[in-house]
PDB file of N, CA and C in Angstrom:
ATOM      1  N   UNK A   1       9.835 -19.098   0.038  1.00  0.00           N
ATOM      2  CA  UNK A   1       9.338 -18.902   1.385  1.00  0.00           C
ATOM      3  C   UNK A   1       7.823 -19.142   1.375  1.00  0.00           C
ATOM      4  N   UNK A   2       7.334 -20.066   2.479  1.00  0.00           N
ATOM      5  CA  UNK A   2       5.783 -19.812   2.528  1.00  0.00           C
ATOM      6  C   UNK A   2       5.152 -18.847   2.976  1.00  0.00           C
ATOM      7  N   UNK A   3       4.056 -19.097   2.657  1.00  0.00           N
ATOM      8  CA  UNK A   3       3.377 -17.719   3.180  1.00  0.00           C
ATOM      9  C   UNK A   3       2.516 -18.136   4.616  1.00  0.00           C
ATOM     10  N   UNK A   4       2.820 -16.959   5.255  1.00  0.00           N
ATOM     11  CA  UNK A   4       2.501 -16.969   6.815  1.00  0.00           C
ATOM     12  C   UNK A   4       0.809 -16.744   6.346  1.00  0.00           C
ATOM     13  N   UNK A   5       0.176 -17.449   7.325  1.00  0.00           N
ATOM     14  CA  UNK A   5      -1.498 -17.307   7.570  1.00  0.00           C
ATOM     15  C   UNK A   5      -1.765 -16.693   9.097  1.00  0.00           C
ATOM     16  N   UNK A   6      -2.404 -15.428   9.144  1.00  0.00           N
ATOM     17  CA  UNK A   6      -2.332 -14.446  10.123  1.00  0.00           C
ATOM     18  C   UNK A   6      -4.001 -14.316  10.594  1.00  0.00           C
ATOM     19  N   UNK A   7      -4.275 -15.079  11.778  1.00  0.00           N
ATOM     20  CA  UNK A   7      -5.946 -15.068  12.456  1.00  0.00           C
ATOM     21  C   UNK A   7      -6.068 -13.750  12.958  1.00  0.00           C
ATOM     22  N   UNK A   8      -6.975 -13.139  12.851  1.00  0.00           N
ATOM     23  CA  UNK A   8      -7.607 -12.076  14.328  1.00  0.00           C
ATOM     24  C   UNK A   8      -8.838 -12.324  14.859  1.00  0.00           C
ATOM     25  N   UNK A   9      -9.239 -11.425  15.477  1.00  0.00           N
ATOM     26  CA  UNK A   9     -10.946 -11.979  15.865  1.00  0.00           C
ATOM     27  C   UNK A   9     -11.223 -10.810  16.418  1.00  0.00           C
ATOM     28  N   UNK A  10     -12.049  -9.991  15.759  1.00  0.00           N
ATOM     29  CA  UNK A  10     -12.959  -8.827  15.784  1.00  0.00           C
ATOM     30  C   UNK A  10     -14.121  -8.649  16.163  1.00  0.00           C
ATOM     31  N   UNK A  11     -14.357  -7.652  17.365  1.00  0.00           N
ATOM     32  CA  UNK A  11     -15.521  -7.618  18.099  1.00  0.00           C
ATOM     33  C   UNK A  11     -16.508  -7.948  16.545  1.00  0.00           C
ATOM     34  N   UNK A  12     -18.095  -8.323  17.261  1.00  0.00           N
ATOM     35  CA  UNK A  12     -18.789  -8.376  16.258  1.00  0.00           C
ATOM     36  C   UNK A  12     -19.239  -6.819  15.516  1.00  0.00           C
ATOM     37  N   UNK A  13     -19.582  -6.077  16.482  1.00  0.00           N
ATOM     38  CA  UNK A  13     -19.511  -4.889  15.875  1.00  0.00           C
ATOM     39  C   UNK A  13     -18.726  -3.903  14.839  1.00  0.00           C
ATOM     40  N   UNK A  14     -17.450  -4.591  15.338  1.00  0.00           N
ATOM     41  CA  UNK A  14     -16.297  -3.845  13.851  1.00  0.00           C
ATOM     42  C   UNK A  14     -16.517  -4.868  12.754  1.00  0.00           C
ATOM     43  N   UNK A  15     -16.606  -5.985  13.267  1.00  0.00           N
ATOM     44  CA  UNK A  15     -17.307  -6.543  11.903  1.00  0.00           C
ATOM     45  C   UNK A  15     -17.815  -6.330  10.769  1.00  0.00           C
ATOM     46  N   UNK A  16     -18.990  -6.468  11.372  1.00  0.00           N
ATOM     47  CA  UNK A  16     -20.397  -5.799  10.810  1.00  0.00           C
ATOM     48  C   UNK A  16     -19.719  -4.489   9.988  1.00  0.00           C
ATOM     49  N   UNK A  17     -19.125  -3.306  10.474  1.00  0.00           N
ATOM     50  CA  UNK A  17     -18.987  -2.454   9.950  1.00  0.00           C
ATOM     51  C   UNK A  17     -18.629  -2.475   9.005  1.00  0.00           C
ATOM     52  N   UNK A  18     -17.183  -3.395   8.793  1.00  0.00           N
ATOM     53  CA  UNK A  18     -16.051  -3.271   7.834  1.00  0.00           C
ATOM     54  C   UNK A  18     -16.912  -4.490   6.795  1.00  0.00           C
ATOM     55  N   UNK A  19     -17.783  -5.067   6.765  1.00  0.00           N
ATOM     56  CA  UNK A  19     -18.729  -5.741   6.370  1.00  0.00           C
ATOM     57  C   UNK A  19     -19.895  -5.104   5.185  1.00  0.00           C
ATOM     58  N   UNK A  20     -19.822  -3.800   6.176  1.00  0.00           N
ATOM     59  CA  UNK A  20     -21.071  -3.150   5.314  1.00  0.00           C
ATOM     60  C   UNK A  20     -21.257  -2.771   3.760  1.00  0.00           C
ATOM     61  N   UNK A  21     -20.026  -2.699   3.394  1.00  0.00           N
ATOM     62  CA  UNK A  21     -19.503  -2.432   2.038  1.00  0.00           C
ATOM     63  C   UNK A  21     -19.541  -3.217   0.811  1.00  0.00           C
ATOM     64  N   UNK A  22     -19.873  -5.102   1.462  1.00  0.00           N
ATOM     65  CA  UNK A  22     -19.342  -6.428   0.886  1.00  0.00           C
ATOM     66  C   UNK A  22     -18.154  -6.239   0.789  1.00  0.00           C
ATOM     67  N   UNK A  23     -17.070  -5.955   1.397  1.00  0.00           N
ATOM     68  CA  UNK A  23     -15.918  -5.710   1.389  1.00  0.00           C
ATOM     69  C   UNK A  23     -15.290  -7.012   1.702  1.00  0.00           C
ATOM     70  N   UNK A  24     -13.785  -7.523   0.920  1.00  0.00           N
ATOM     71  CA  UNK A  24     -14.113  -8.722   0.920  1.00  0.00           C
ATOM     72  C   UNK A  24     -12.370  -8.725   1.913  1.00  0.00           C
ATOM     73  N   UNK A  25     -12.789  -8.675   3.475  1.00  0.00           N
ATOM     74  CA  UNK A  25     -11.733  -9.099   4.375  1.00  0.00           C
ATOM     75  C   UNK A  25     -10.559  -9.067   4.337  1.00  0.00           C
ATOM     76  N   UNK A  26     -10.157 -10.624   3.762  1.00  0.00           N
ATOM     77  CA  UNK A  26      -8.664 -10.825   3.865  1.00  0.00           C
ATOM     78  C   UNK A  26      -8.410  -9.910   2.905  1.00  0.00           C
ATOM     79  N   UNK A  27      -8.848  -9.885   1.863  1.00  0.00           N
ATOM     80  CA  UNK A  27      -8.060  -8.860   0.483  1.00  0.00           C
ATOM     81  C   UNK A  27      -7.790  -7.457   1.573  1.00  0.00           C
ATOM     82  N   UNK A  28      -8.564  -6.970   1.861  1.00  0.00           N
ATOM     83  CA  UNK A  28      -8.955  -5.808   2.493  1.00  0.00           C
ATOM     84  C   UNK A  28      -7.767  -5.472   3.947  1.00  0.00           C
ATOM     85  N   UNK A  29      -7.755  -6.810   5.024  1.00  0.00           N
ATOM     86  CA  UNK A  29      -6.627  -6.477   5.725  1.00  0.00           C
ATOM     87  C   UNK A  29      -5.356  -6.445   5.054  1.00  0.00           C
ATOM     88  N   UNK A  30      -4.980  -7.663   4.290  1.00  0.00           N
ATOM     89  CA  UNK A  30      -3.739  -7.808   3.751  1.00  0.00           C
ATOM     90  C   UNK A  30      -3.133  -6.073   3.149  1.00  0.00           C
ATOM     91  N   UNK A  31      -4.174  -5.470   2.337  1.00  0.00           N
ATOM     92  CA  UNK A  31      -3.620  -3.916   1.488  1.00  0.00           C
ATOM     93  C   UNK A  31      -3.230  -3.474   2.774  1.00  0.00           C
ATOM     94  N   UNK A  32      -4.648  -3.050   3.681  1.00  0.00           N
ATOM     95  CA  UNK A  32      -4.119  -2.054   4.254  1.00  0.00           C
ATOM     96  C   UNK A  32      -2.960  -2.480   5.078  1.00  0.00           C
ATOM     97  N   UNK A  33      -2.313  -3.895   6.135  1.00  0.00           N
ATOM     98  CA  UNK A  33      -1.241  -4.166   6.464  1.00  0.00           C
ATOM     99  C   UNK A  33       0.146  -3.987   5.350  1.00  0.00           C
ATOM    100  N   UNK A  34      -0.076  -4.164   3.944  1.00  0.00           N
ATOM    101  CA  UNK A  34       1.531  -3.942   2.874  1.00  0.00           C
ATOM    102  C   UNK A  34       1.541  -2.689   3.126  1.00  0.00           C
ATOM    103  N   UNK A  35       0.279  -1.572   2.736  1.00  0.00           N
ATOM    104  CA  UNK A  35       0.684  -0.202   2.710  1.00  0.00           C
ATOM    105  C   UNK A  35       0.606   0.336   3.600  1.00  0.00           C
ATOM    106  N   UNK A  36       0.259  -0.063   5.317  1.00  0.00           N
ATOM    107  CA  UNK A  36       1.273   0.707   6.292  1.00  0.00           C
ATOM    108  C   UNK A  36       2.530  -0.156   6.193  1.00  0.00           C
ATOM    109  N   UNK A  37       2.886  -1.131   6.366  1.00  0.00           N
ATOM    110  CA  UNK A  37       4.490  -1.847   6.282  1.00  0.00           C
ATOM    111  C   UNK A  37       5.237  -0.559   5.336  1.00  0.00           C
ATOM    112  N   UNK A  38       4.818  -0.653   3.990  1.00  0.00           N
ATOM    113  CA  UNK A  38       5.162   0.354   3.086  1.00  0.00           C
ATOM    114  C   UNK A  38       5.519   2.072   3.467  1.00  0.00           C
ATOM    115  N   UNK A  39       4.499   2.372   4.155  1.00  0.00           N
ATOM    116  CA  UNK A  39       4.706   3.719   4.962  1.00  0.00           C
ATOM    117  C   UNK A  39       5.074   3.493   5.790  1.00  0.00           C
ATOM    118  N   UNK A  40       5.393   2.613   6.576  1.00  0.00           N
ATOM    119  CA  UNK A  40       6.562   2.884   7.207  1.00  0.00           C
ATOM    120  C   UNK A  40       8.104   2.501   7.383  1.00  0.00           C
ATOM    121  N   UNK A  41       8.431   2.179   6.175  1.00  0.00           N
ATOM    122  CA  UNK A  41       9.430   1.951   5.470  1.00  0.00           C
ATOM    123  C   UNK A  41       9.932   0.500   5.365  1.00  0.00           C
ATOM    124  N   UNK A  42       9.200  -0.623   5.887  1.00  0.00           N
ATOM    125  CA  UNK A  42       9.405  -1.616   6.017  1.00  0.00           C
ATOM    126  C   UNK A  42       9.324  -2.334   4.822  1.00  0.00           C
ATOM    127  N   UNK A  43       8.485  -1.991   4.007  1.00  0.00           N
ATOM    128  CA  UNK A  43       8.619  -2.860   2.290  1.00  0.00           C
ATOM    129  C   UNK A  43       8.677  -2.115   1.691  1.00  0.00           C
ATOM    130  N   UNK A  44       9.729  -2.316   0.238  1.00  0.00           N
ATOM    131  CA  UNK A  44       9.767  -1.256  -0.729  1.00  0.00           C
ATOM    132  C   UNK A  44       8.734  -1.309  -1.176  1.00  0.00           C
ATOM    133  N   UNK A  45       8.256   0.138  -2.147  1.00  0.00           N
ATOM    134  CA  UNK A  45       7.279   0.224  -3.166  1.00  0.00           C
ATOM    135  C   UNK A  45       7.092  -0.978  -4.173  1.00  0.00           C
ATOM    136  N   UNK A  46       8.208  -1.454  -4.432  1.00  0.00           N
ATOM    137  CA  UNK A  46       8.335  -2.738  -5.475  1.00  0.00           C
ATOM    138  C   UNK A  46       7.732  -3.753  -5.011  1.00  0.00           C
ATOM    139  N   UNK A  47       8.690  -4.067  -3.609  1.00  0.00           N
ATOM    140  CA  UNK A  47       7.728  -5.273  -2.773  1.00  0.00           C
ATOM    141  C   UNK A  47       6.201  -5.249  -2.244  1.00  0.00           C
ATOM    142  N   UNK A  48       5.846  -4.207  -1.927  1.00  0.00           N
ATOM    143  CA  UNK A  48       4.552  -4.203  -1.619  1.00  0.00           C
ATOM    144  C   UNK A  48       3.146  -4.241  -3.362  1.00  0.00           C
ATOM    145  N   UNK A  49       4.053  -3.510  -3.942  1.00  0.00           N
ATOM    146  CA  UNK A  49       3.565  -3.925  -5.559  1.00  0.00           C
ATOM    147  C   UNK A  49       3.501  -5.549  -5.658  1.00  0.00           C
ATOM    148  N   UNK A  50       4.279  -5.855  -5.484  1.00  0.00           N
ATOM    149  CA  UNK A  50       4.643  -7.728  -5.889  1.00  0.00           C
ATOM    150  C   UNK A  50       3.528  -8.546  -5.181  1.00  0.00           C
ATOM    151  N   UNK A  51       3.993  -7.941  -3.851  1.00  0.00           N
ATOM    152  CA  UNK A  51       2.986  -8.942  -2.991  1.00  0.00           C
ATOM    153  C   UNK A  51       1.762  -8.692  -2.977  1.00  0.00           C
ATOM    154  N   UNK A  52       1.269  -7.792  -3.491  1.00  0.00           N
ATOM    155  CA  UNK A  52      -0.291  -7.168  -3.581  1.00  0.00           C
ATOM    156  C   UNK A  52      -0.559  -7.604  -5.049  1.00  0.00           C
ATOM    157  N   UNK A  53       0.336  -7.858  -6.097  1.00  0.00           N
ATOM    158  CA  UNK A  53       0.126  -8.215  -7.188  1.00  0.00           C
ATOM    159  C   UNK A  53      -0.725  -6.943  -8.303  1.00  0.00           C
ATOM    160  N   UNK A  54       0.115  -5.747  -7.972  1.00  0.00           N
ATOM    161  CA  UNK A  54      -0.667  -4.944  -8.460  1.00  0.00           C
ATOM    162  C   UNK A  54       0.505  -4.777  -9.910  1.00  0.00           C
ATOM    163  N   UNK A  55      -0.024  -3.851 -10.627  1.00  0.00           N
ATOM    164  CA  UNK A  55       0.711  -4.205 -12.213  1.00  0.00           C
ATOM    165  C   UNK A  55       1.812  -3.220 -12.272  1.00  0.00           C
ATOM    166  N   UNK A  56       1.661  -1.750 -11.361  1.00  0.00           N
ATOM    167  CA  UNK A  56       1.779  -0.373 -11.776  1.00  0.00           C
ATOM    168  C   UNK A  56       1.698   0.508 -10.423  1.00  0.00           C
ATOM    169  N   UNK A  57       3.238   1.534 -10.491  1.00  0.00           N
ATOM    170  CA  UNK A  57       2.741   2.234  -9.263  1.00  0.00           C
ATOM    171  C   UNK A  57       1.862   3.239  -9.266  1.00  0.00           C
ATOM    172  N   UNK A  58       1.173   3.599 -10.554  1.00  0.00           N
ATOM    173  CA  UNK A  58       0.006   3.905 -10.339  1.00  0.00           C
ATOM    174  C   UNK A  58      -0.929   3.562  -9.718  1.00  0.00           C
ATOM    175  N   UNK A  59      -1.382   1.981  -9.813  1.00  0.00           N
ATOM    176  CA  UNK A  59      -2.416   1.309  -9.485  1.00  0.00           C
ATOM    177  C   UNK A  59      -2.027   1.277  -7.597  1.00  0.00           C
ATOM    178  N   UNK A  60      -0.464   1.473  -7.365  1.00  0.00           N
ATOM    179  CA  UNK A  60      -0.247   1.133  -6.018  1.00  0.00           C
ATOM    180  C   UNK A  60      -0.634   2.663  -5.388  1.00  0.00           C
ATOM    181  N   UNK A  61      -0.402   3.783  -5.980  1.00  0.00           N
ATOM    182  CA  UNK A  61      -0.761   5.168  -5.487  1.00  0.00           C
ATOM    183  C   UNK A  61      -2.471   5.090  -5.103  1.00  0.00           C
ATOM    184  N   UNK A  62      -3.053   4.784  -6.132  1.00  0.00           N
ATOM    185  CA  UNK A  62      -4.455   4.513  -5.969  1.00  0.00           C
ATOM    186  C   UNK A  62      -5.131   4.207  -4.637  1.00  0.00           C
ATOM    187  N   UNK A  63      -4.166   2.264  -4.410  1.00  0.00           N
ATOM    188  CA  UNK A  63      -4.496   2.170  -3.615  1.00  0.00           C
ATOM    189  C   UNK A  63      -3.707   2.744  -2.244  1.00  0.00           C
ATOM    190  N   UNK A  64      -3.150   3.420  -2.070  1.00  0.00           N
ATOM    191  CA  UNK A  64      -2.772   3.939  -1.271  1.00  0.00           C
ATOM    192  C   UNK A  64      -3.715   5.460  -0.843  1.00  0.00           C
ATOM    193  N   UNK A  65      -4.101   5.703  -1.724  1.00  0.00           N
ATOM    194  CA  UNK A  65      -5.361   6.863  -1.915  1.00  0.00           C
ATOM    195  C   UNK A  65      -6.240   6.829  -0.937  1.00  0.00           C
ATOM    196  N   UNK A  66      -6.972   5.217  -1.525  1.00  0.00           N
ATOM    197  CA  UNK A  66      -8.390   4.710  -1.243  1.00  0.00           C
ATOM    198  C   UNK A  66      -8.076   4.341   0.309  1.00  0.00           C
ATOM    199  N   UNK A  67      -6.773   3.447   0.435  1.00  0.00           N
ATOM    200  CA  UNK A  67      -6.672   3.830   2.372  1.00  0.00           C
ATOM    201  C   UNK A  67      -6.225   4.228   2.828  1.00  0.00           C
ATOM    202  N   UNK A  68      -6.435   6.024   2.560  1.00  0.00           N
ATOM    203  CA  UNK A  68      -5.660   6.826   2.980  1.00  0.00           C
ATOM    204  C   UNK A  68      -4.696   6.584   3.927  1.00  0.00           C
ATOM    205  N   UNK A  69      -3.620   6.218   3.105  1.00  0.00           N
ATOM    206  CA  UNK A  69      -2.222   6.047   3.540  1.00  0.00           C
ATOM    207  C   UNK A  69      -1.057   6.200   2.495  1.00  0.00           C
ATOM    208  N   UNK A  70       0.069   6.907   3.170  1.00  0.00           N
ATOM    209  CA  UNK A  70       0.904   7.389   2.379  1.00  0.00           C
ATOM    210  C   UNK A  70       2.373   7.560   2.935  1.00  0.00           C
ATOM    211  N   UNK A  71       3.170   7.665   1.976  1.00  0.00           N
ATOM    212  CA  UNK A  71       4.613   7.790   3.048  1.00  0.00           C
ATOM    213  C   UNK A  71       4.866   8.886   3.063  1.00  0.00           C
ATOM    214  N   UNK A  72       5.126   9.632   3.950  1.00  0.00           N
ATOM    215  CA  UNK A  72       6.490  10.982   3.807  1.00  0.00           C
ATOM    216  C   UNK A  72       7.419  10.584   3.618  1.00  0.00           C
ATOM    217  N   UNK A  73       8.057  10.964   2.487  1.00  0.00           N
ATOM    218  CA  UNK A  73       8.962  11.447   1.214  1.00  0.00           C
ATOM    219  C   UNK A  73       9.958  12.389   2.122  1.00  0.00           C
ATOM    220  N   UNK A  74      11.288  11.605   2.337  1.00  0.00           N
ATOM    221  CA  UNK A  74      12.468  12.326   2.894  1.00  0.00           C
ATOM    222  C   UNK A  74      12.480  13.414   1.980  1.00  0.00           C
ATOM    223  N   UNK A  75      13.509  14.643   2.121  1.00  0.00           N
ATOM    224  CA  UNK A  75      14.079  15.381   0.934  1.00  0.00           C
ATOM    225  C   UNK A  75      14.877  15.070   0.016  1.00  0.00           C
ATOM    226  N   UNK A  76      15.950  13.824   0.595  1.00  0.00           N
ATOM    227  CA  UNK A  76      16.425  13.254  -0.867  1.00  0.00           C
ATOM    228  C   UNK A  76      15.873  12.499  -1.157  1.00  0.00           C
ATOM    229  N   UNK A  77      14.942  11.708  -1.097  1.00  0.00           N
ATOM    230  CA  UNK A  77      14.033  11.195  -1.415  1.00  0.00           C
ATOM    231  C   UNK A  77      12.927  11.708  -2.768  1.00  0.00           C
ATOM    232  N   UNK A  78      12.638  12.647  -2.578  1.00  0.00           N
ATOM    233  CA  UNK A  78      12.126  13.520  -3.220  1.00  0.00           C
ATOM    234  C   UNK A  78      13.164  14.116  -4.604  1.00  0.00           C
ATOM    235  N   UNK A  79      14.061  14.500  -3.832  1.00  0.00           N
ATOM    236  CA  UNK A  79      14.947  14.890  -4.950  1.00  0.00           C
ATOM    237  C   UNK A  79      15.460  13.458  -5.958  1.00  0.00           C
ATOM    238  N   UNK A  80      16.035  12.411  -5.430  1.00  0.00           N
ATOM    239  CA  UNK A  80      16.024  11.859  -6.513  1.00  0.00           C
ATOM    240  C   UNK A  80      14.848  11.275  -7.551  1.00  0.00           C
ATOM    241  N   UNK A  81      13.529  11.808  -6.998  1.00  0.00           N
ATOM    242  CA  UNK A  81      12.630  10.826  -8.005  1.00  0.00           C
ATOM    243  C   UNK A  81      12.496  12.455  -8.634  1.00  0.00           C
ATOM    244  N   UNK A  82      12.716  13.659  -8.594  1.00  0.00           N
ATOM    245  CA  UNK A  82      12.467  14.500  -9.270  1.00  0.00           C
ATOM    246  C   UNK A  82      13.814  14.521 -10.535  1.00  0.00           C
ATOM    247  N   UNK A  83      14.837  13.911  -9.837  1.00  0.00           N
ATOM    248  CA  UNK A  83      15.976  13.841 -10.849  1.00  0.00           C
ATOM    249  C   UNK A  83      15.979  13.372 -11.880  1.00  0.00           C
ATOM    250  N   UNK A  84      15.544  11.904 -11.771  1.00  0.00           N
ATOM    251  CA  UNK A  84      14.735  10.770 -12.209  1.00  0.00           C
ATOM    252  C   UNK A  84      13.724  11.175 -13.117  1.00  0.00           C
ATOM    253  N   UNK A  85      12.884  12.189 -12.453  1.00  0.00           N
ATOM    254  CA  UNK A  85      11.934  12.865 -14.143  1.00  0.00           C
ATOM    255  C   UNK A  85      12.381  13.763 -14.640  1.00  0.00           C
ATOM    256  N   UNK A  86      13.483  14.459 -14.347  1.00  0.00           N
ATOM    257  CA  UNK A  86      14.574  15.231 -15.503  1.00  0.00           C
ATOM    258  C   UNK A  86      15.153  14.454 -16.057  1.00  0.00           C
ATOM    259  N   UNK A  87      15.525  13.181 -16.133  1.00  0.00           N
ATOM    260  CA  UNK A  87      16.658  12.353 -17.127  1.00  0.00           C
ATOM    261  C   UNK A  87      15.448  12.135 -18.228  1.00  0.00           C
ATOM    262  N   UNK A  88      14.239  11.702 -17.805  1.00  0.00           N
ATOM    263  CA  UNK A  88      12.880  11.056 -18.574  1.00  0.00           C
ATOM    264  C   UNK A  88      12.668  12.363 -19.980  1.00  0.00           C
ATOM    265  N   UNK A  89      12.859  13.551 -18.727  1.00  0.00           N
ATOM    266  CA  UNK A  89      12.246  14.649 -19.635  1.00  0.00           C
ATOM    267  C   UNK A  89      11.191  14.582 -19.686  1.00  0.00           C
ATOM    268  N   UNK A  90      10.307  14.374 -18.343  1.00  0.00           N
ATOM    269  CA  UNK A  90       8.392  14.392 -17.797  1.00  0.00           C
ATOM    270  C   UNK A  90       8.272  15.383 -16.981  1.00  0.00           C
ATOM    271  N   UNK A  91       7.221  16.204 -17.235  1.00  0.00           N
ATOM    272  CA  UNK A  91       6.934  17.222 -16.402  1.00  0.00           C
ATOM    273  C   UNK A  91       6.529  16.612 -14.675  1.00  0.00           C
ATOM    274  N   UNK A  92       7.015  17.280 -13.623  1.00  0.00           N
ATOM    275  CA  UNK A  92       6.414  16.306 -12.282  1.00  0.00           C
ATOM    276  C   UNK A  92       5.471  16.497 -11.964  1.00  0.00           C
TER     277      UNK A  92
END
């Protein structure tokens, strides 16, 4: 599949802002668009790993940290990744 190329056009002022950092744009929309898709259930953790090209869902928690964004975790949800670190034998 190709990859879709997605324009916007931002007052100059939000610009500038999101600018102020040397923050480098496209990298910058693309995360934060996978990890809301991601929170909101639209790409798995795997897929949004892939397409962000990150190594580790560590590295994907991170960035999920840094833009503050995150999913709520159904209850089985929860329960099976706690199950999941009882088979491991890892403290959670």
């Amino acid at each position: 599949m190709m990859p879709v190329e997605v324009t916007i056009q931002l007052p100059d002022d939000v610009a500038a802002r999101l600018r102020h950092d040397n923050r480098d744009l496209s990298r910058w929309s693309l995360e934060k668009l996978l990890c809301s898709l991601y929170r909101d259930g639209i790409l798995s953790q795997v897929e949004a790993m892939r397409d962000l090209g990150l190594p580790s869902r560590l590295a994907f928690e991170e960035l999920l940290t840094r833009h503050h964004l995150h999913r709520d975790w159904s209850a089985a949800e929860i329960d099976t990744e706690l199950a999941a670190l009882d088979r491991l034998h890892l403290p959670a």
